[in-house]
C-alpha atoms as a PDB file:
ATOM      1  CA  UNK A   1      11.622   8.341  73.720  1.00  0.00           C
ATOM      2  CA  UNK A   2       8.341   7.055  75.444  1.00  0.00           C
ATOM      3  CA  UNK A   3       8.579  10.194  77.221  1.00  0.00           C
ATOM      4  CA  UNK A   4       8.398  12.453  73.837  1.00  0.00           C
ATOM      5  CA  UNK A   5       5.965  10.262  71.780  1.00  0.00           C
ATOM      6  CA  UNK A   6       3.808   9.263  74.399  1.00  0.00           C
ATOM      7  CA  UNK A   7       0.193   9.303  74.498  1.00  0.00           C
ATOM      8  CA  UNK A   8      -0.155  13.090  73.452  1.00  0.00           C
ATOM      9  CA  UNK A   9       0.480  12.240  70.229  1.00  0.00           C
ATOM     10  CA  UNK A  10      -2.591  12.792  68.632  1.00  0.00           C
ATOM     11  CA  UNK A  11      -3.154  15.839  70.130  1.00  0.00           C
ATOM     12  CA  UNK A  12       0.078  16.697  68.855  1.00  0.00           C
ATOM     13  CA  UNK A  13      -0.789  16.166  65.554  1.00  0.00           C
ATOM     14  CA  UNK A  14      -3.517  18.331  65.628  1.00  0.00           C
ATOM     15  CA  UNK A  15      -2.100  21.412  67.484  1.00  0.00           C
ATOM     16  CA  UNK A  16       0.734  21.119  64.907  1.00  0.00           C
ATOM     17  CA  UNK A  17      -1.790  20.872  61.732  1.00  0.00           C
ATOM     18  CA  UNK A  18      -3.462  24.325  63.009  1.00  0.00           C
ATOM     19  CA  UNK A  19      -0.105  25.965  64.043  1.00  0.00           C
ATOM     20  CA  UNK A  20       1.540  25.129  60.298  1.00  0.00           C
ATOM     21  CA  UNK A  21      -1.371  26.811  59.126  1.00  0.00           C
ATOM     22  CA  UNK A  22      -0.742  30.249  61.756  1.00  0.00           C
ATOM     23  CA  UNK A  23       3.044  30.172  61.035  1.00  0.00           C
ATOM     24  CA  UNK A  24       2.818  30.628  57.463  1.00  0.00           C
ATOM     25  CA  UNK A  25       0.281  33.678  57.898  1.00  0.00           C
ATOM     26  CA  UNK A  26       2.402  35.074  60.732  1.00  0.00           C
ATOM     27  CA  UNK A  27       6.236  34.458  58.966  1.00  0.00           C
ATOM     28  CA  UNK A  28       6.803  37.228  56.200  1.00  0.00           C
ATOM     29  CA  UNK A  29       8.228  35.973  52.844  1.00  0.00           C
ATOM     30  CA  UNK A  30       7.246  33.774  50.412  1.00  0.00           C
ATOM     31  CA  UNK A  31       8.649  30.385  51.027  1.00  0.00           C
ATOM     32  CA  UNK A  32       6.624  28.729  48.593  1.00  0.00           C
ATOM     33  CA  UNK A  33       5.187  26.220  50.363  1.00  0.00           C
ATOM     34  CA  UNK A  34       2.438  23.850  49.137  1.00  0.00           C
ATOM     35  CA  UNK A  35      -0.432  23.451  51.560  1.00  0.00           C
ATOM     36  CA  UNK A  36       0.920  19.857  52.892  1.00  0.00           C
ATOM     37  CA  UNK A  37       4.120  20.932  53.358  1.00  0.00           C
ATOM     38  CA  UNK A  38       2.534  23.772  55.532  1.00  0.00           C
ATOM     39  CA  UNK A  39       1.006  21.184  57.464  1.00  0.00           C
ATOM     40  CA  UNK A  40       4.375  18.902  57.979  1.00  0.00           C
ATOM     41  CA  UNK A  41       6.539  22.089  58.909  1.00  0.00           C
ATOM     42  CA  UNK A  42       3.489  23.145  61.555  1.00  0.00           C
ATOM     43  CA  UNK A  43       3.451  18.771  63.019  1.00  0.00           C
ATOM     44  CA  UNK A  44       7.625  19.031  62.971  1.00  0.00           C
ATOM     45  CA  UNK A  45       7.103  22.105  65.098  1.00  0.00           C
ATOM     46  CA  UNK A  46       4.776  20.822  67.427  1.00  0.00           C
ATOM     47  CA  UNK A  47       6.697  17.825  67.871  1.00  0.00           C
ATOM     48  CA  UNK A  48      10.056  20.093  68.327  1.00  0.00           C
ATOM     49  CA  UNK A  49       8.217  22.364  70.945  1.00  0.00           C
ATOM     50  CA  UNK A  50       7.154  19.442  72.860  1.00  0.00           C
ATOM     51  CA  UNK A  51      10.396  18.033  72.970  1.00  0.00           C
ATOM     52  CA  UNK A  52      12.246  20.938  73.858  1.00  0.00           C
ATOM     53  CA  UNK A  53       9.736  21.456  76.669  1.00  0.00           C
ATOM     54  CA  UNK A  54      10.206  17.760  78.040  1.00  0.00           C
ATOM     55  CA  UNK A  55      13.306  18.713  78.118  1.00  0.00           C
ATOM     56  CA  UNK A  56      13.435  22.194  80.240  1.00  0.00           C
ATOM     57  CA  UNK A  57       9.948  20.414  82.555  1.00  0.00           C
ATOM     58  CA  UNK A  58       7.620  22.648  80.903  1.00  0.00           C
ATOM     59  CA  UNK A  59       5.627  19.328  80.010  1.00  0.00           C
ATOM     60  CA  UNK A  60       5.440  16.222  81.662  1.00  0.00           C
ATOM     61  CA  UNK A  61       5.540  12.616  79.956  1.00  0.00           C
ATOM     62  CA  UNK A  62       1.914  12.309  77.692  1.00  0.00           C
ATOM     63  CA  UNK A  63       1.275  16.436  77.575  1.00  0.00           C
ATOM     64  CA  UNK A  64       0.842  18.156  74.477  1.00  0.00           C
ATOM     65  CA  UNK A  65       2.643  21.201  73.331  1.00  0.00           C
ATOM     66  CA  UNK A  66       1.168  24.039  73.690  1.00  0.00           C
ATOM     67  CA  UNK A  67      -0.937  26.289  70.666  1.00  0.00           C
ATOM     68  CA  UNK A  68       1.784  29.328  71.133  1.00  0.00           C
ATOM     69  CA  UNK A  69       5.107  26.961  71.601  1.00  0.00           C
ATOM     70  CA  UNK A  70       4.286  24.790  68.970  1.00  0.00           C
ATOM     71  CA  UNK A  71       3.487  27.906  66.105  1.00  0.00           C
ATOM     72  CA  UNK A  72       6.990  29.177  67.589  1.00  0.00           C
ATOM     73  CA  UNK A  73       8.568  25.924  66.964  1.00  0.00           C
ATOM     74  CA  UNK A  74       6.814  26.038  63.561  1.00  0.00           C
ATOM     75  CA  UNK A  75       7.891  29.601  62.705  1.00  0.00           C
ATOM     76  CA  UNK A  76      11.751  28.542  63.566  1.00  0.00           C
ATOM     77  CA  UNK A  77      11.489  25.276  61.442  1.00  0.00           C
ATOM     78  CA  UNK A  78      10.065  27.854  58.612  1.00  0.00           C
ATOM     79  CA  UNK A  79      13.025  30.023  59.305  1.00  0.00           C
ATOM     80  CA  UNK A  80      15.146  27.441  59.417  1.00  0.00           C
ATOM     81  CA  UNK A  81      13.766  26.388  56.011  1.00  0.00           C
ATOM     82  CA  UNK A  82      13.954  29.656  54.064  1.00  0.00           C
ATOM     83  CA  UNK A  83      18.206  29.539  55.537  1.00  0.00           C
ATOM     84  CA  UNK A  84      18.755  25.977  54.587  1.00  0.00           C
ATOM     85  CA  UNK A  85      17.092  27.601  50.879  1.00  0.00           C
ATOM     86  CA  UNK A  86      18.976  30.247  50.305  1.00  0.00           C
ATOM     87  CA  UNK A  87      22.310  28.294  50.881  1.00  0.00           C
ATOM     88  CA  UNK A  88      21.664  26.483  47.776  1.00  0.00           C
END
């Protein structure tokens, strides 16, 4: 785990706040999302791109996820999101 949640964190955090933000202009529909919701969706995705590229090598142990990977992760967890919705 030290290996996902290492010392990138922060940055993390903050590629993930501006990618929430990026996927929810860039992902047609209307989800109706409130603005911190945005914001948790875009931090799960950065978190989920980093992992998945820790996983493949793209990033080593304390690297960030990228801008683009982690607005794609966001924009799947959004997708995701409106599936998991319409189920109900």
């Amino acid at each position: 785990m030290e290996q996902i949640f290492g010392g990138g964190i922060l940055w993390t955090l903050l590629i993930g706040f501006l990618a929430g933000l990026l996927a929810r202009a860039l992902k047609p529909g209307n989800d109706k999302l409130g603005f911190f919701m945005t914001i948790v969706l875009g931090i799960l995705g950065a978190l989920l791109a980093r992992f998945v590229g820790v996983q493949l090598g793209w990033y080593g142990p304390g690297e960030p996820a990228g801008f683009i990977a982690a607005v794609v992760g966001a924009i799947v967890l959004l997708v995701i999101y409106a599936m998991v919705k319409k189920k109900r």
